[in-house]
Protein backbone atom coordinates (compact mmCIF):
# COMPACT_ATOMS: atom_id res chain seq x y z
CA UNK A 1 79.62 99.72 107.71
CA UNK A 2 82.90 100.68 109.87
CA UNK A 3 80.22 102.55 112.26
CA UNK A 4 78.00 99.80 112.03
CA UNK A 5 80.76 97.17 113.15
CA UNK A 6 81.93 99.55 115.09
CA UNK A 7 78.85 100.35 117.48
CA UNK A 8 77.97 96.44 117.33
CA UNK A 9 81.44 95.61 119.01
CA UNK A 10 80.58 98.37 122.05
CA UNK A 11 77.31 96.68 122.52
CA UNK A 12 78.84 93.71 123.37
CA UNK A 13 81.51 94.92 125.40
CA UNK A 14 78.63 96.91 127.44
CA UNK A 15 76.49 93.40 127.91
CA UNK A 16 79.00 91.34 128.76
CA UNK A 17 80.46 90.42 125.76
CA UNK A 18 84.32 89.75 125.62
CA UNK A 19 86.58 92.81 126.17
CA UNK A 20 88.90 91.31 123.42
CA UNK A 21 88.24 91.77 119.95
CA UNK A 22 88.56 88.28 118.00
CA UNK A 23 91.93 87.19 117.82
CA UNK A 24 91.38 85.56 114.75
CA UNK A 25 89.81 88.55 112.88
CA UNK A 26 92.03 90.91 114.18
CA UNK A 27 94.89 89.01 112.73
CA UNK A 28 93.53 88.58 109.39
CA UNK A 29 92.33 92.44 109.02
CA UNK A 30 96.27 93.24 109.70
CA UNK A 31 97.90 90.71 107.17
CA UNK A 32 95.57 92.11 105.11
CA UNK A 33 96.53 95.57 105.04
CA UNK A 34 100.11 94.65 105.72
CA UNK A 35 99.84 92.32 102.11
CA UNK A 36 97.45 95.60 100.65
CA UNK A 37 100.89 97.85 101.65
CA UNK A 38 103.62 95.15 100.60
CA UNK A 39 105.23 94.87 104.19
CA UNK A 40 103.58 91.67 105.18
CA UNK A 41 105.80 88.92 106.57
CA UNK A 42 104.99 86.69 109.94
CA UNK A 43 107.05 88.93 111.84
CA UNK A 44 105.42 91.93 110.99
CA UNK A 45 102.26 90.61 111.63
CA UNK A 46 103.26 89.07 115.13
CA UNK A 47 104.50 92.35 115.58
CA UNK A 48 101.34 94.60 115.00
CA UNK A 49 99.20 92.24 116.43
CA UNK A 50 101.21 92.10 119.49
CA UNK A 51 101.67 96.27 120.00
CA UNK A 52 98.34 96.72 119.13
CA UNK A 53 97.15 93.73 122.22
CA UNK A 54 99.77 95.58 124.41
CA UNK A 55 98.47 99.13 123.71
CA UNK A 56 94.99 98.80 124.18
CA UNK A 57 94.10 95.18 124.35
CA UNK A 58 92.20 96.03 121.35
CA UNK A 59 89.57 97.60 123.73
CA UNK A 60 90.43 101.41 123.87
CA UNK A 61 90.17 103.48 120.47
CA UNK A 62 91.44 106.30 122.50
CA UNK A 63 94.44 107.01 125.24
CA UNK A 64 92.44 107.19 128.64
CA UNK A 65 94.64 109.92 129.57
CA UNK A 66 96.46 111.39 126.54
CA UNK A 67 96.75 112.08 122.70
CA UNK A 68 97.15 108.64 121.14
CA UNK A 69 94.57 106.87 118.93
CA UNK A 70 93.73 104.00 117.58
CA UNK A 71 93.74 100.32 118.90
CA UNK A 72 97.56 101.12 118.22
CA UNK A 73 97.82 103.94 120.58
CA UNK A 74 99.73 106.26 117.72
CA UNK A 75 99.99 109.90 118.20
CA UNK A 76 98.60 112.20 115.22
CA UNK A 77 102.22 114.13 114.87
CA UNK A 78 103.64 110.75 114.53
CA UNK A 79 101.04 110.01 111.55
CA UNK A 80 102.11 113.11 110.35
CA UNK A 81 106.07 113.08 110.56
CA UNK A 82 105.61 109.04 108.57
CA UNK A 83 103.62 111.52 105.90
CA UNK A 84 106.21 113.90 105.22
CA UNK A 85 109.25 112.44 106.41
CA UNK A 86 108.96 109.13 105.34
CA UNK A 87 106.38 108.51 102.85
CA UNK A 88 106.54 111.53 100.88
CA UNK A 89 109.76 109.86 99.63
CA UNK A 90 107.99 106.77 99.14
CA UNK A 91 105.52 107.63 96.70
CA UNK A 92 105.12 104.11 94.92
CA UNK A 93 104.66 102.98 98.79
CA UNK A 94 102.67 105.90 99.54
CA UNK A 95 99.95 104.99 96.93
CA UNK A 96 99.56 101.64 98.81
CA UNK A 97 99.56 102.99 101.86
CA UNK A 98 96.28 105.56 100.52
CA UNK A 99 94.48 102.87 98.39
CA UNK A 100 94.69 100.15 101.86
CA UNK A 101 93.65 102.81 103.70
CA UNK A 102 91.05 103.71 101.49
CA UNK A 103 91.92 107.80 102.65
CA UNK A 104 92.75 110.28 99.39
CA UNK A 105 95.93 111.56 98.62
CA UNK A 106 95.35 115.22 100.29
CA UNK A 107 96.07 113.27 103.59
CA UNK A 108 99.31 112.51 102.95
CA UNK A 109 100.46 115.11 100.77
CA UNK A 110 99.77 117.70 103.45
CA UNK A 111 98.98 116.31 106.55
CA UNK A 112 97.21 117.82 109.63
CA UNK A 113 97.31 116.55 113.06
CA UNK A 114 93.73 117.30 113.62
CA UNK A 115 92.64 115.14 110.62
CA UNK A 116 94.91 112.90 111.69
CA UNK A 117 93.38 112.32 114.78
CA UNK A 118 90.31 111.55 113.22
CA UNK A 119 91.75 109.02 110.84
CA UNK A 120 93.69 106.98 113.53
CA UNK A 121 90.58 107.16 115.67
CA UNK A 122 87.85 105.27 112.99
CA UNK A 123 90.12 103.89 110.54
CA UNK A 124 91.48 100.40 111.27
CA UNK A 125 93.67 99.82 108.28
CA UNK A 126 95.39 103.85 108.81
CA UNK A 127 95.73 102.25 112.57
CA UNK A 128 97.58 99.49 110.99
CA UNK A 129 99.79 100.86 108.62
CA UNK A 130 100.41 103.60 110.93
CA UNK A 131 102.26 100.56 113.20
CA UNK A 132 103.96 98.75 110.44
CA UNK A 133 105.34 102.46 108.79
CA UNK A 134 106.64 103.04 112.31
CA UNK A 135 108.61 100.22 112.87
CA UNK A 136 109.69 100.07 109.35
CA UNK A 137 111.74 103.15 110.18
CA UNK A 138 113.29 101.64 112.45
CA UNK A 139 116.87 100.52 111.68
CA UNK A 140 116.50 97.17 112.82
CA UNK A 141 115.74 94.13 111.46
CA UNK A 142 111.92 92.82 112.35
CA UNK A 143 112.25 90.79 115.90
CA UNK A 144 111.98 86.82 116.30
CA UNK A 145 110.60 86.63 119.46
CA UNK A 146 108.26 88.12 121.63
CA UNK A 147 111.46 89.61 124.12
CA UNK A 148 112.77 91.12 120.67
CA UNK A 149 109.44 92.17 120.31
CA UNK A 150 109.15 93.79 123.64
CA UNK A 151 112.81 95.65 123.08
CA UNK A 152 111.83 96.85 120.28
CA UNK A 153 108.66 98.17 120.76
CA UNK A 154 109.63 99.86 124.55
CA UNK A 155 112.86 101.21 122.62
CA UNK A 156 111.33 102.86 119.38
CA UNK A 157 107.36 102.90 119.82
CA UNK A 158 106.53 103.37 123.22
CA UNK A 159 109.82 105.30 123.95
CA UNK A 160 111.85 105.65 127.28
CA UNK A 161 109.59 108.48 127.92
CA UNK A 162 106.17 106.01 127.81
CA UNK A 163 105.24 104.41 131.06
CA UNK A 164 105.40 100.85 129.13
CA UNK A 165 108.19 97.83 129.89
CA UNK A 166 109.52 95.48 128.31
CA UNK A 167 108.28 92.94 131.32
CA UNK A 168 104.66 94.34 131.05
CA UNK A 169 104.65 93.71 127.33
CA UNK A 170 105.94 89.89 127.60
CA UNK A 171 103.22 89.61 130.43
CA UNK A 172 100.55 90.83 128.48
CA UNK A 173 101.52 88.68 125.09
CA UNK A 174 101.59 85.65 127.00
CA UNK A 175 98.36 86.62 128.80
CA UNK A 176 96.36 87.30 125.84
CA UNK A 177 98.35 86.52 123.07
């Protein structure tokens, strides 16, 4: 059925179709895995949505030019560190994170970049929780506002190495958001 959506979605985008996915859907497919995982809260969700609209505008399921997948733009090794350096002492959070992800236990018990990859390629709710796990680690508390938002998404998830800024993420929020 993901496929299915999934191939439906390009159609549209090839005929003219909107080159956003619904805002409204997109929202409720993140506080749903965010409740499924127990790190919902209106911040998180603003949040996710808003990397996920500054990443790829929810049009690209891969980096143009690079490793990152997902509508989130996360890197398999990062999927993989969150496995065994964050989860893997987070077992009761762990379980969520594999039942809302609908993904066995193997892939987070030992995790491999190349399966990885794949997951954060075709598997929306991974995509998700992916994001959330990211910034949980960060130690910060969840921003207010949609500068926060920007500082703390060009500080910890795009990284002073990415070519993203803060500017360019408030600009894109408040042109799509």
């Amino acid at each position: 059925m993901l496929i299915y959506n999934l191939l439906v979605w390009i159609i549209l985008n090839l005929h003219g179709g909107s080159d956003l996915i619904d805002q409204k859907q997109i929202k409720e497919i993140i506080k749903e895995t965010l409740e499924d995982i127990d790190l919902y809260s209106p911040e998180a969700l603003d949040l996710v949505y808003n990397t996920g609209l500054v990443e790829s505008k929810y049009v690209y399921l891969k980096q143009i030019k690079g490793p990152a997948r997902g509508m989130w733009q996360c890197e398999s090794w990062v999927a993989v560190d969150i496995c065994k350096n964050y989860l893997k002492y987070r077992e009761s959070l762990m379980k969520k994170v594999a039942k809302a992800c609908k993904l066995e236990w193997k892939y987070f018990l030992d995790p491999k970049e190349e399966e990885w990859e794949e997951i954060l390629t075709t598997n929306i709710a991974a995509q998700i929780a992916m994001c959330r796990l990211h910034y949980r680690r960060v130690p910060k508390p969840l921003p207010k506002n949609i500068t926060q938002q920007a500082t703390q998404w060009k500080t910890f998830y795009n990284t002073s190495k990415g070519k993203g800024t803060v500017e360019k993420f408030i600009e894109i929020v408040k042109k799509y958001g």
